[in-house]
Protein backbone atom coordinates (compact mmCIF):
# COMPACT_ATOMS: atom_id res chain seq x y z
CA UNK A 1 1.68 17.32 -28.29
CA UNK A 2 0.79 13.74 -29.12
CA UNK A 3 -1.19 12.29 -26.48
CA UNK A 4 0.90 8.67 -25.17
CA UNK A 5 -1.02 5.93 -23.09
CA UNK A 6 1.66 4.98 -20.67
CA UNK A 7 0.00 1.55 -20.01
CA UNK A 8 0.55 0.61 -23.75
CA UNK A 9 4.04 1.15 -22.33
CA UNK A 10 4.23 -1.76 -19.59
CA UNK A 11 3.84 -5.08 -19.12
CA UNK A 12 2.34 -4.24 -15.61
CA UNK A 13 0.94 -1.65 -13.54
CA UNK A 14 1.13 0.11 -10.04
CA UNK A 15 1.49 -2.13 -7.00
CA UNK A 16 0.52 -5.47 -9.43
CA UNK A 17 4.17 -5.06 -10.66
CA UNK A 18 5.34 -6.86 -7.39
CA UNK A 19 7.17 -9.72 -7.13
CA UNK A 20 4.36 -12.50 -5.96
CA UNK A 21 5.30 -13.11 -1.60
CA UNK A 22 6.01 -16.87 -3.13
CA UNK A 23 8.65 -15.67 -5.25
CA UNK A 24 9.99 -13.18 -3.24
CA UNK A 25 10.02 -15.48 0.17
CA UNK A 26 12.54 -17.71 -2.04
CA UNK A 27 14.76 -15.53 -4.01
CA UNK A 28 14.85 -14.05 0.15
CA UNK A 29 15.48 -17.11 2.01
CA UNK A 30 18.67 -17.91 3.79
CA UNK A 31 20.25 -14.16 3.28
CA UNK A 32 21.51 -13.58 6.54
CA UNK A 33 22.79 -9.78 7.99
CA UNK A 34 26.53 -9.19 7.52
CA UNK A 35 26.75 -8.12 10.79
CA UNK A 36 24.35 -6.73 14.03
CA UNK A 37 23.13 -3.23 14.31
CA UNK A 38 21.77 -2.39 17.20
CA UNK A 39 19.97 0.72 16.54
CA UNK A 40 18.53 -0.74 13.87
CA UNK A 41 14.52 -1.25 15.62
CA UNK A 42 12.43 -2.19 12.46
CA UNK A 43 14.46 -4.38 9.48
CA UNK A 44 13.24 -6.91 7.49
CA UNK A 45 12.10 -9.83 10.09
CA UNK A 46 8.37 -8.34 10.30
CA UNK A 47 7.95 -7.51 6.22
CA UNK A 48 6.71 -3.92 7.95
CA UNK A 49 6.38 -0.78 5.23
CA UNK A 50 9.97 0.85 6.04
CA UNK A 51 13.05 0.38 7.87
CA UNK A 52 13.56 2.69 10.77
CA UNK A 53 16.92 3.26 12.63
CA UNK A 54 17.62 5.15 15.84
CA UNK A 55 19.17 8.69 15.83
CA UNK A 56 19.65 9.54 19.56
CA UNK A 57 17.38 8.06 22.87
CA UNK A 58 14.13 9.73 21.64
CA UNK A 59 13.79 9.58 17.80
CA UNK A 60 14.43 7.45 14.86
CA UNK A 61 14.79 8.21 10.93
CA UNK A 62 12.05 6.24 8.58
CA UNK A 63 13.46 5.16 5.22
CA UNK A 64 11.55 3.65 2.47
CA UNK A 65 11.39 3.29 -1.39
CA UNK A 66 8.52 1.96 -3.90
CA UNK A 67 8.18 2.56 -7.54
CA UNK A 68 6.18 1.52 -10.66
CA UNK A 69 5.23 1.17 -13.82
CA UNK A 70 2.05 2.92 -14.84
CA UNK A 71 -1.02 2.64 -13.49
CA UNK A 72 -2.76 4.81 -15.77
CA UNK A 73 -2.28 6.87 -19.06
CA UNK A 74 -1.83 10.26 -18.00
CA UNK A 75 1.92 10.91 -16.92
CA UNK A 76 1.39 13.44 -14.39
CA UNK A 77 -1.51 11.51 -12.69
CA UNK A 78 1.05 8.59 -12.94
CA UNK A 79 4.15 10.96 -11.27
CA UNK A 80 1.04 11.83 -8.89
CA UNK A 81 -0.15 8.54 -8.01
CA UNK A 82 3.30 6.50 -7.35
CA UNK A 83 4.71 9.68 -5.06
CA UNK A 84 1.36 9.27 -2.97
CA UNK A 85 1.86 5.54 -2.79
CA UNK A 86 5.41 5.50 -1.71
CA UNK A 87 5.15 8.75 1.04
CA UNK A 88 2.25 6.36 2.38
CA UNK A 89 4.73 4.14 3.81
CA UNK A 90 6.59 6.71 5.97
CA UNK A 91 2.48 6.89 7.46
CA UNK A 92 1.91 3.24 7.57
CA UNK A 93 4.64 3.36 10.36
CA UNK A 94 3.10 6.28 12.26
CA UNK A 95 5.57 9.22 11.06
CA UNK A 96 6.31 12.46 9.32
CA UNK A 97 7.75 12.52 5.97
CA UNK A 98 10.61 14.81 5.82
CA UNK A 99 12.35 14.34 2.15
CA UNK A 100 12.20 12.08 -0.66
CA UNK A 101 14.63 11.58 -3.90
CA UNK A 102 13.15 10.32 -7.29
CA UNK A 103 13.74 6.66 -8.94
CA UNK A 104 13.20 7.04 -12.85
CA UNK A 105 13.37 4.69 -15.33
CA UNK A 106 12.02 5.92 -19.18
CA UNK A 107 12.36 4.40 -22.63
CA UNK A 108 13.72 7.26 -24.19
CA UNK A 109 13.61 5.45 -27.69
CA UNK A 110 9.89 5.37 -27.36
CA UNK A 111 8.38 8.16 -25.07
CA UNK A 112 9.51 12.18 -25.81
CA UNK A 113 11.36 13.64 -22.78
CA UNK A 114 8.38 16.39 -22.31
CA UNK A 115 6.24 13.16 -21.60
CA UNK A 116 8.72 11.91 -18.62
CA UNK A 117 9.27 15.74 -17.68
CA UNK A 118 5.06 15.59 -16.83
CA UNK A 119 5.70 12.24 -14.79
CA UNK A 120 8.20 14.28 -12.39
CA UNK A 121 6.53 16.97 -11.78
CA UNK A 122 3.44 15.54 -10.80
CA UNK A 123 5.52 13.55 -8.38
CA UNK A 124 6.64 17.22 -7.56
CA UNK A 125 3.32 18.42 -6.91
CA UNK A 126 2.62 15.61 -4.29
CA UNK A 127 5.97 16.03 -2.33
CA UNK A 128 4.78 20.00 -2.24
CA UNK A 129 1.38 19.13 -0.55
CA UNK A 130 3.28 16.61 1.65
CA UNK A 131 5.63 19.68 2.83
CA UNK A 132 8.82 17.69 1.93
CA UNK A 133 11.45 18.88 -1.03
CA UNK A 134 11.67 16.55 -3.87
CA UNK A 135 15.33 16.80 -3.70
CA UNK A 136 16.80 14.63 -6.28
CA UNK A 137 16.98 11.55 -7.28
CA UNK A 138 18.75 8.86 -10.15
CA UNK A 139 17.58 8.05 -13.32
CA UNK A 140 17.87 4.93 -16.13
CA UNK A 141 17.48 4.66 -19.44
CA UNK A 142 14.78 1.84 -19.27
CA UNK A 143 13.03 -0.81 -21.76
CA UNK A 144 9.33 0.61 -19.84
CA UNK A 145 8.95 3.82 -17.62
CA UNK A 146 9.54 3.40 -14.32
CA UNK A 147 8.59 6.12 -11.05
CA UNK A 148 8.97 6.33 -7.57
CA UNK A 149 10.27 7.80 -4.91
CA UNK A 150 12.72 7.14 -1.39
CA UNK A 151 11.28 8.74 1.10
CA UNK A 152 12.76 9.69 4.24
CA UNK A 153 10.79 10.29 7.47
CA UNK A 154 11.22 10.50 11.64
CA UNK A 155 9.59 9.51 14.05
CA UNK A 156 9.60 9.65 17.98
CA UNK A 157 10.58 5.65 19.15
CA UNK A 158 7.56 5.45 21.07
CA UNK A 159 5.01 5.60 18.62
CA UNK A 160 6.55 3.56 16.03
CA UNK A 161 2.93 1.35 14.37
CA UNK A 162 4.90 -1.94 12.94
CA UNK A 163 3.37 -5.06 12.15
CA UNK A 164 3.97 -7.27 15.39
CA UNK A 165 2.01 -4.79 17.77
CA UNK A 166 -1.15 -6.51 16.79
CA UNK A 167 -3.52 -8.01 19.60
CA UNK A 168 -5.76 -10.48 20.83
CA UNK A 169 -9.65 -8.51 20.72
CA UNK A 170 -8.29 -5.73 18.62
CA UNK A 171 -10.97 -4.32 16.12
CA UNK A 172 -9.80 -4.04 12.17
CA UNK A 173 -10.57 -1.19 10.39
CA UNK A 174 -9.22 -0.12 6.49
CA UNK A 175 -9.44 3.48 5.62
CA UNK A 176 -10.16 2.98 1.79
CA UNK A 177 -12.23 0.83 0.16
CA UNK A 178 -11.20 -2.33 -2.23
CA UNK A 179 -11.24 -2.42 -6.22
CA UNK A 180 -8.80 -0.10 -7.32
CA UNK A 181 -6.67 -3.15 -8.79
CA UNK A 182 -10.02 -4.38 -10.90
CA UNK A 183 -11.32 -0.60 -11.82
CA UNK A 184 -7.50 -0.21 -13.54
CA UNK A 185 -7.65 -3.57 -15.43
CA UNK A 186 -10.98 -1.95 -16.76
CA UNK A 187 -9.34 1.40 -17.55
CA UNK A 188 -6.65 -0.73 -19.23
CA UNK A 189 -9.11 -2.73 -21.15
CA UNK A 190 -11.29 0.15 -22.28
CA UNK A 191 -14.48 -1.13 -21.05
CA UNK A 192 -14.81 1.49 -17.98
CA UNK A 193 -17.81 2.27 -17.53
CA UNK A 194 -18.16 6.92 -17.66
CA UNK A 195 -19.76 6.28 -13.81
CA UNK A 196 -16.16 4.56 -12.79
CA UNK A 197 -14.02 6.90 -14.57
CA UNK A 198 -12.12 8.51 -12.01
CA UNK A 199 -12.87 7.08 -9.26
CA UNK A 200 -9.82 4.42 -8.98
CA UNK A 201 -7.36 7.64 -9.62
CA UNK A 202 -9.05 9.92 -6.85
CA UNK A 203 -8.68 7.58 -4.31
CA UNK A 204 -5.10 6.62 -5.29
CA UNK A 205 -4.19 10.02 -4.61
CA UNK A 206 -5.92 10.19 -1.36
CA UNK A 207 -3.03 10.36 1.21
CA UNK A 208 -2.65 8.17 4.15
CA UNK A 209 -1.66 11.36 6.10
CA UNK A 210 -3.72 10.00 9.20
CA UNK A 211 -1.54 7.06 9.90
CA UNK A 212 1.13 10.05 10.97
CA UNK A 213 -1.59 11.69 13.50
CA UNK A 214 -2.97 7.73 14.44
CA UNK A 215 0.74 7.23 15.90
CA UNK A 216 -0.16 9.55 18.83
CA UNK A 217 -3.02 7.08 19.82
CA UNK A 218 -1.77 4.12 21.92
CA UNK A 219 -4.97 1.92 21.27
CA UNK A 220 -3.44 2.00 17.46
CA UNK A 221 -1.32 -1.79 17.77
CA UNK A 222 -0.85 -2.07 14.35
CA UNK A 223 -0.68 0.08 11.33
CA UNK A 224 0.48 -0.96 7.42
CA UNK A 225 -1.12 0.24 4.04
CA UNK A 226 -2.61 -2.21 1.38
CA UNK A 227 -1.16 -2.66 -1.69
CA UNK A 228 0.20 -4.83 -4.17
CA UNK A 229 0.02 -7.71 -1.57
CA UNK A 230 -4.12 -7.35 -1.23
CA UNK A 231 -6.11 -6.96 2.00
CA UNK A 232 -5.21 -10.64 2.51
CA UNK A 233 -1.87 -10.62 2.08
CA UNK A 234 -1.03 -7.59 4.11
CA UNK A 235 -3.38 -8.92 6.83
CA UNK A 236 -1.49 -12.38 6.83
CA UNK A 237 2.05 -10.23 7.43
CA UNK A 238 0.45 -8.20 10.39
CA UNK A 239 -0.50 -11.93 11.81
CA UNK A 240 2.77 -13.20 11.36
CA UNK A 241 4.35 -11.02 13.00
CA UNK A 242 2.31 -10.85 15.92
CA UNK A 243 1.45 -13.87 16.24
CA UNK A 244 -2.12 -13.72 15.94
CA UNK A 245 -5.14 -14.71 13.74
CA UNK A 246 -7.60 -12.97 12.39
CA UNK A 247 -11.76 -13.06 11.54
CA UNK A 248 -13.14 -10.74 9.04
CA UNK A 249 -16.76 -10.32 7.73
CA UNK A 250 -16.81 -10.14 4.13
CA UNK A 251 -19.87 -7.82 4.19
CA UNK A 252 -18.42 -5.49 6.29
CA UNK A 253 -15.16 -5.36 4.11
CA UNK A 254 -15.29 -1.56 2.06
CA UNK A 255 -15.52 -2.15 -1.93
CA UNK A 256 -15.62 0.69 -4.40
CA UNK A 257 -19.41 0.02 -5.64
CA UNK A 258 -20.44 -1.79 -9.06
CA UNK A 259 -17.69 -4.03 -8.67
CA UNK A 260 -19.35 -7.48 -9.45
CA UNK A 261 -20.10 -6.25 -13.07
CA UNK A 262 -16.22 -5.79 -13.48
CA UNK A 263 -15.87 -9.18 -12.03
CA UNK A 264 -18.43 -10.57 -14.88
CA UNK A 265 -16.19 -9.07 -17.33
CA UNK A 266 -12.94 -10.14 -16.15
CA UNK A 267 -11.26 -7.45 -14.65
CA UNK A 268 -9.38 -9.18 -12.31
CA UNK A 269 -5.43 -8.35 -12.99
CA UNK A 270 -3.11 -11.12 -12.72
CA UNK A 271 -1.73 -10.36 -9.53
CA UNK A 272 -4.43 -11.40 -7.57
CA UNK A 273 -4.55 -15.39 -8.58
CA UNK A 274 -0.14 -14.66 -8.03
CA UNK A 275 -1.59 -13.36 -4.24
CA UNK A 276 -3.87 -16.04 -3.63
CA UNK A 277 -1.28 -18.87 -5.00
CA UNK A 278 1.52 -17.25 -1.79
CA UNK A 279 -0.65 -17.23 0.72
CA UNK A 280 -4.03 -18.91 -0.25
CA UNK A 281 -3.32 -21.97 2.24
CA UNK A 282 -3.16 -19.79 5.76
CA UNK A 283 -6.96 -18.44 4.38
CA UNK A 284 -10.16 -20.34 4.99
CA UNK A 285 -12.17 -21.11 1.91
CA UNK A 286 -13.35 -18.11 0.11
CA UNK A 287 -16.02 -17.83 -2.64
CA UNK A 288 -14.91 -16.39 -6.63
CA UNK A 289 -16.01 -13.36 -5.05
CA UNK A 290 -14.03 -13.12 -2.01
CA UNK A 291 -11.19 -13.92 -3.54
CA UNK A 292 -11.26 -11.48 -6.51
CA UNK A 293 -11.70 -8.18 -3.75
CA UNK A 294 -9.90 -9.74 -0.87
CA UNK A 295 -6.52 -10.15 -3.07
CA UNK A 296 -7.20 -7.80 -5.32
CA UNK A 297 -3.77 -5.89 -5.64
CA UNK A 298 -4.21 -2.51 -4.22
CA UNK A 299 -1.82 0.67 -6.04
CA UNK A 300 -2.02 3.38 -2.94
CA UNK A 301 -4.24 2.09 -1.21
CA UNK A 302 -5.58 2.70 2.46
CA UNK A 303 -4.33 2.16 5.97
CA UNK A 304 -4.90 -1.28 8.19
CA UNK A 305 -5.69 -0.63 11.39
CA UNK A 306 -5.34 -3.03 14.44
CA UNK A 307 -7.31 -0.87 17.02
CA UNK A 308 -7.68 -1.62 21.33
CA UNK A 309 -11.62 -1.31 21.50
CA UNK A 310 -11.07 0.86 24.29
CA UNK A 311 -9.73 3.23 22.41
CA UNK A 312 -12.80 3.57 19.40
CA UNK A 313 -14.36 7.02 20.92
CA UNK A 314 -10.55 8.68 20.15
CA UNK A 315 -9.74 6.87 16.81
CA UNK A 316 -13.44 7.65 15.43
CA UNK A 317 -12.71 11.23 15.96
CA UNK A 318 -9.49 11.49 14.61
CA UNK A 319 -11.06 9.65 11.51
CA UNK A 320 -13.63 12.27 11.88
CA UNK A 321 -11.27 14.70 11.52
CA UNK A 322 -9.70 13.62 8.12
CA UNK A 323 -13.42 13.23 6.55
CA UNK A 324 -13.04 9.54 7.28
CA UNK A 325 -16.66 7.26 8.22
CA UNK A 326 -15.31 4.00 8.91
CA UNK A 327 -16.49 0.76 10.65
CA UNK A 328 -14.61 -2.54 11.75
CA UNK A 329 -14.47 -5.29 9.87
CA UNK A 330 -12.72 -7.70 11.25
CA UNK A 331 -11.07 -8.72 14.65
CA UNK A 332 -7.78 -10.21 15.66
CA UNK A 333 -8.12 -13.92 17.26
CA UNK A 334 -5.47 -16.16 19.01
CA UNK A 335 -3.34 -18.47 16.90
CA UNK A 336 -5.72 -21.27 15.22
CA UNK A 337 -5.14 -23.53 12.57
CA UNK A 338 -6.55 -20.95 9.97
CA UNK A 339 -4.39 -17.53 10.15
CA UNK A 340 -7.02 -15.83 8.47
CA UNK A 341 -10.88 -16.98 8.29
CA UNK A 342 -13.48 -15.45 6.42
CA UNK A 343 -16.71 -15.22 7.25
């Protein structure tokens, strides 16, 4: 079979195909809710990861959706990588996935079908290890491919992880490291270097499977997973909602190693000057540098954690647990003119 490069296929990639929080905030403004639901406990006020809805007194039914265009050229690493990235959200909120149907969208006048059948079934393969059933889904004949899936997960009410439980003194922690948005803008450009190859794709199909086991932990405030948005941006949603600020050390931030050569090159994909341009004002002033990891869009990326000190021994174990050394970068503050300052 001819071998296709699926980003010659797309004007974007992965998470960097979102709509900039700028653009979004307007095209969003002023549409109101027909009418109240009052089962309805997570919606869109908080910009959290899913939507969950009450069932009964005790549990509540997670529903979210994210898809893509490719990320990278292999189609059954891309089917891979955007199932991992959109079952991460049913985690972000603290539950258990349960089922998910598939969103495809494929040129057919340009890619064979055997090339889209390899895109499904490696988003097969992930809803296998994830112990749901891929059990459907709707598909478009579409001028680029397109994948993703809507997940369905539940939850028990109580340990819901949305984005306004963060806390004054809280401890911030991020379970993968940054540069997966500037790694694929090399891959894309052909000048990945052989000791990079890989490594953006492994960790995009690392699973985020801890946030479900973090949601038994009541020191957890705050969970959501960075992506498209950037650590920044994601960050500035969790201190909207809560009404909080935030300090982070830029040293203690995790980056995928060798990045600054990348940087010297020009690997930075456009979605991180579209990041910085939504939400640059609420930041303090950041270096090139800074800038270029801290809004670096993220495709399936990891888990940010608001964490209660007092509850470090427990978390570190869990973390433990899922193979996971991680240390705090950064620590929520009180409202200040800054949202988010950099140090």
């Amino acid at each position: 079979m001819t071998e296709y490069k699926l980003t010659e296929y797309s004007h974007g990639s992965g998470c960097g195909c979102k709509i900039s929080p700028k653009v979004l905030d307007k095209i969003l403004d002023g549409i109101q809710q027909g009418s109240e639901f009052p089962n309805l406990i997570v919606g869109n006020d908080n910009k959290d990861d899913a939507a969950v809805i009450a069932i009964d007194d005790d549990r509540a039914i997670i529903s979210t959706t994210d898809f893509f265009m490719p990320i990278v050229d292999d189609p059954y690493d891309f089917g891979r990588i955007a199932a991992t990235n959109a079952i991460s959200d049913i985690y972000a909120m603290g539950g258990k996935p349960i089922m998910a149907i598939s969103i495809f969208g494929w040129p057919i006048d340009k890619l064979p079908d055997e090339v889209g059948k390899r895109v499904i079934e490696g988003g097969r393969k992930v809803c296998d290890e994830a112990g749901i059933p891929l059990a459907g889904g709707h598909s478009i004949d579409s001028p680029e491919p397109i994948f993703g899936l809507a997940v369905t997960g539940i939850i028990d009410r109580s340990k819901i992880k949305s984005n306004d439980g963060a806390r004054v003194g809280d401890k911030l922690y991020l379970t993968k490291p940054l540069g997966i948005g500037i790694l694929t803008t090399a891959e894309k450009r052909k000048i990945l270097r052989s000791e990079e190859i890989g490594v953006a794709t492994e960790l995009m199909l690392k699973p985020n499977k801890i946030g479900e086991r973090l949601a038994e932990l009541s020191g957890v405030s705050a969970i959501t997973d960075v992506t498209g948005f950037g650590l920044l941006g994601h960050l500035t949603e969790i201190c909207e909602a809560s009404k909080v600020s935030a300090h982070i050390e830029f040293a203690k931030v995790p980056v995928i190693d060798n990045l600054a050569w990348y940087l010297q090159q020009g690997c930075s994909p456009g979605g991180t000057q579209k990041n910085f341009d939504s939400y640059g004002h609420k930041i303090s002033q950041l270096t090139k540098m800074q800038k270029s990891i801290l809004c670096d869009p993220q495709t399936s990326g990891g888990l940010l954690i608001s964490l209660n000190p007092a509850a470090e021994e427990e978390f570190q174990g869990i973390c433990h647990d899922y193979g996971l050394e991680i240390e705090f970068f950064g620590e929520i503050k009180g409202v200040g003119e800054t949202q988010i300052r950099v140090l």
